[in-house]
Protein backbone atom coordinates (compact mmCIF):
# COMPACT_ATOMS: atom_id res chain seq x y z
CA UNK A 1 291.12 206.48 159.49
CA UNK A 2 291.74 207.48 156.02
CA UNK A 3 288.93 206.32 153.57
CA UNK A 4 289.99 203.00 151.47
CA UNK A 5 288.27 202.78 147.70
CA UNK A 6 288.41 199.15 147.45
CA UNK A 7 285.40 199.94 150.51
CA UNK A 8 283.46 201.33 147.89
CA UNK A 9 280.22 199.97 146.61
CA UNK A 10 280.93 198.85 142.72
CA UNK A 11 278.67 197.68 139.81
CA UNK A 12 279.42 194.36 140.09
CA UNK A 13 278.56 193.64 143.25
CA UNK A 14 275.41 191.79 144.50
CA UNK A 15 272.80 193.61 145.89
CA UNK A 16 271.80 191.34 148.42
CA UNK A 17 275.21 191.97 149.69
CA UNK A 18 275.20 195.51 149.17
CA UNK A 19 272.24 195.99 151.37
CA UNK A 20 273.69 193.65 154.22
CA UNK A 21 276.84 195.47 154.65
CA UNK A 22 275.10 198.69 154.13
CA UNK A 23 271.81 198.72 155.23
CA UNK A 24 270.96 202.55 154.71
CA UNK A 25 270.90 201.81 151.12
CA UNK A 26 267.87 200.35 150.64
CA UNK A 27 265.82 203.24 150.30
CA UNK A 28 268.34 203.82 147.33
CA UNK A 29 267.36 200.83 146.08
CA UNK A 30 263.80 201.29 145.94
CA UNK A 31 263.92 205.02 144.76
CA UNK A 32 265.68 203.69 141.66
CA UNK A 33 263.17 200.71 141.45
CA UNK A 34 265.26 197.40 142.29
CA UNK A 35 262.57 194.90 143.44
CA UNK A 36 263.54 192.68 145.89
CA UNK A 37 263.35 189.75 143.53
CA UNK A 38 266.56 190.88 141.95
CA UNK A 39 268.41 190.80 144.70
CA UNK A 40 270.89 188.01 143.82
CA UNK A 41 271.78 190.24 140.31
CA UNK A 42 274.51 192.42 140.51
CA UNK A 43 273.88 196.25 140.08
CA UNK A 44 274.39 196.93 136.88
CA UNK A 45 272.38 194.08 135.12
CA UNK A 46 269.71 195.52 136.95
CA UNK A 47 270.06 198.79 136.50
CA UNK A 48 270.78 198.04 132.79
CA UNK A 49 267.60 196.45 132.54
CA UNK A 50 265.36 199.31 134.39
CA UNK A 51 267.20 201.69 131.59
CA UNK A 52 269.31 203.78 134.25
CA UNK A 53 272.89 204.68 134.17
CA UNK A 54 274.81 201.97 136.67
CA UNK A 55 277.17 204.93 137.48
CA UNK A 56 274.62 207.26 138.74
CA UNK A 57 273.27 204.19 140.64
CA UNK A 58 276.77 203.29 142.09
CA UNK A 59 277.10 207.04 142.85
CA UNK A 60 274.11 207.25 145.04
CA UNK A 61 275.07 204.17 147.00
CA UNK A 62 278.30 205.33 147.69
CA UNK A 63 276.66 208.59 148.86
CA UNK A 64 274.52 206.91 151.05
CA UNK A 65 277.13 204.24 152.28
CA UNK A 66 279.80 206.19 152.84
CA UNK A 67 278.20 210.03 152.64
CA UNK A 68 279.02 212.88 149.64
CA UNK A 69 283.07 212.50 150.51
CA UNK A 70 282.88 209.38 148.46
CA UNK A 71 283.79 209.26 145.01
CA UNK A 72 282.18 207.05 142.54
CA UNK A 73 284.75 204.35 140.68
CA UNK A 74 285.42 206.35 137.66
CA UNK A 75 287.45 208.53 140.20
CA UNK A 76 289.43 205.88 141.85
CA UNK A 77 291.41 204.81 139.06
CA UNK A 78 293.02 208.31 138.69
């Protein structure tokens, strides 16, 4: 089955939802310091606010989600 982007874990997204469809990204998560109390933000507010890069955060999910075959949204658009 060929990989599908619109699969792929964006920086709008939830997190709460995030980490119920794709449970091995928790530890992501915490590594980047997301507390659980933000869970009903969507990635990059959160990630704006801890001063990180939503990409790189996006990245890792994807990597985690979906493994190092998947590319981050700034790729998909091309």
């Amino acid at each position: 089955m060929p990989f599908r982007f619109d699969r792929l874990i964006r920086r709008d997204m939830i997190i709460r939802d995030v980490k119920r469809s794709y449970p091995q990204t928790t530890a992501i998560f915490e590594q980047f310091r997301f507390r659980p109390a933000c869970d009903d933000c969507d990635i990059e507010t959160v990630a704006r606010r801890n001063g990180l890069n939503s990409l790189d955060v996006v990245e890792a999910l994807n990597q985690a989600a979906f493994g190092p075959k998947a590319d981050t949204e700034d790729h998909a658009s091309h």
